[in-house]
C-alpha atoms as a PDB file:
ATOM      1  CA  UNK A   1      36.158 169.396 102.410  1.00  0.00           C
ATOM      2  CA  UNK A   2      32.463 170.746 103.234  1.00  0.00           C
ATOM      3  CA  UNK A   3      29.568 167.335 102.407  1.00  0.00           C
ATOM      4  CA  UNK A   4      26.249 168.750 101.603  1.00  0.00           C
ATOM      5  CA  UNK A   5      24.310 165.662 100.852  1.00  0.00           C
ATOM      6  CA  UNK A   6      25.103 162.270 103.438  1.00  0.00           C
ATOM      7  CA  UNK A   7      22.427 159.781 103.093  1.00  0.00           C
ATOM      8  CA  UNK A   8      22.473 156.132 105.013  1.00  0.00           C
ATOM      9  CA  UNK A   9      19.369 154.115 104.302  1.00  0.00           C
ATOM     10  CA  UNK A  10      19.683 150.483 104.588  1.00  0.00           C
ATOM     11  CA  UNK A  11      22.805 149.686 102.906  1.00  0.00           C
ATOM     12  CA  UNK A  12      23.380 152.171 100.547  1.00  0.00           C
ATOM     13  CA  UNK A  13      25.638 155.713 100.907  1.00  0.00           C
ATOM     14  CA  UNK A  14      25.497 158.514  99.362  1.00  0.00           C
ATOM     15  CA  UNK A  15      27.831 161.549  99.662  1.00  0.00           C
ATOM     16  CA  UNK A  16      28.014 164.603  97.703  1.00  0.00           C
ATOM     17  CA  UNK A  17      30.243 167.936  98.158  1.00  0.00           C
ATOM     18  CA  UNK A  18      29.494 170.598  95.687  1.00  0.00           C
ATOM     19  CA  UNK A  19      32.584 172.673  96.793  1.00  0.00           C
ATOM     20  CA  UNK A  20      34.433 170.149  95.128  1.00  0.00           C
ATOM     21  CA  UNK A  21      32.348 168.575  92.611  1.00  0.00           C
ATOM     22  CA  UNK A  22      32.047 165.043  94.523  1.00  0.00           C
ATOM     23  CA  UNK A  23      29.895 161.968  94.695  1.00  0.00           C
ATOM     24  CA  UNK A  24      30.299 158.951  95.796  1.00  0.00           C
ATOM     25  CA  UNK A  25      27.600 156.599  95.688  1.00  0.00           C
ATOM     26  CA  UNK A  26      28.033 153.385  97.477  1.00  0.00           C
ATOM     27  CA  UNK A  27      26.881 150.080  99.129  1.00  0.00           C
ATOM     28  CA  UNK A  28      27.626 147.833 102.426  1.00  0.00           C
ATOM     29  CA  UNK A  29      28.820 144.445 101.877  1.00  0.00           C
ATOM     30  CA  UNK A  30      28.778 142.850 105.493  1.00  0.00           C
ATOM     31  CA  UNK A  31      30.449 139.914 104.437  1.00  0.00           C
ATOM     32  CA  UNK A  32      33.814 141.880 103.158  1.00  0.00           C
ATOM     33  CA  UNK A  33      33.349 144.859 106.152  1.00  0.00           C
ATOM     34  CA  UNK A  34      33.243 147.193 103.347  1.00  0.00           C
ATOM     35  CA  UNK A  35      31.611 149.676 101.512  1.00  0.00           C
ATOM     36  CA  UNK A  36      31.843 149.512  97.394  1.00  0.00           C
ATOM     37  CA  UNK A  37      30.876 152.028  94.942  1.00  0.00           C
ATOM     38  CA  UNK A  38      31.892 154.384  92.374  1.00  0.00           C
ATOM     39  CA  UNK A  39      33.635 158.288  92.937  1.00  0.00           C
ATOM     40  CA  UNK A  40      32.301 160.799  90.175  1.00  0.00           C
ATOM     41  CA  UNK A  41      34.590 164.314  89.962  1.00  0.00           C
ATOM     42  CA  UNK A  42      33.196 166.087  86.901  1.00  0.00           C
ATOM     43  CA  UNK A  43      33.443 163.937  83.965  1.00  0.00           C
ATOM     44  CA  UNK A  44      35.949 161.670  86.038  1.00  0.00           C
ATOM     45  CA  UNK A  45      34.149 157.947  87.400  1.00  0.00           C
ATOM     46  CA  UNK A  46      36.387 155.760  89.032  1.00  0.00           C
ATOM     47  CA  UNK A  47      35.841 152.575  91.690  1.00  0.00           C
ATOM     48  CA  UNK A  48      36.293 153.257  95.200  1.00  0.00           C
ATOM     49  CA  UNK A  49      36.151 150.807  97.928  1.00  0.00           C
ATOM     50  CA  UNK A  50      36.156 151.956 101.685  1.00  0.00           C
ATOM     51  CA  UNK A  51      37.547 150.245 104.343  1.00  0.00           C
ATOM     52  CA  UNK A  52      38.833 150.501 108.078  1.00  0.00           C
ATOM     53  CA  UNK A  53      42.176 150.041 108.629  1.00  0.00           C
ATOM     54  CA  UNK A  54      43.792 147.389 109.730  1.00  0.00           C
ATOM     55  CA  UNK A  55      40.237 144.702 108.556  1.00  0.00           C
ATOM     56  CA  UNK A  56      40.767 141.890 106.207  1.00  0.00           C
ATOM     57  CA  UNK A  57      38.405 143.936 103.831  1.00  0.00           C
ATOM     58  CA  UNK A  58      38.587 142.468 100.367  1.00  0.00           C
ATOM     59  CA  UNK A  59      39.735 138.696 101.215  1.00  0.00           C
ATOM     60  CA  UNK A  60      36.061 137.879 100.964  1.00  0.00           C
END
């Protein structure tokens, strides 16, 4: 997958990849080691949480 668009500026993300119609628009929580947002595909929105393997991410 080709990403046109990543933006990091303070604790927000934003990618976007117009080959295959994707955004995903998130937002660091330090205190889970995550990053929450939402995934747009078209008409298609959907919660998306991002993670690193192997972290306690989401016990918080």
């Amino acid at each position: 997958m080709t990403l046109d668009v990543v933006i990091e500026e303070n604790d927000n993300l934003t990618v976007e990849s117009s080959e295959t119609g994707i955004t995903y628009e998130g937002r660091f929580r330090a205190a889970a080691n995550e990053i929450a947002g939402s995934y747009w595909q078209g008409p298609y929105e959907a919660p998306l949480i991002l993670h690193r393997p192997g972290t306690n991410a989401g016990t918080n």
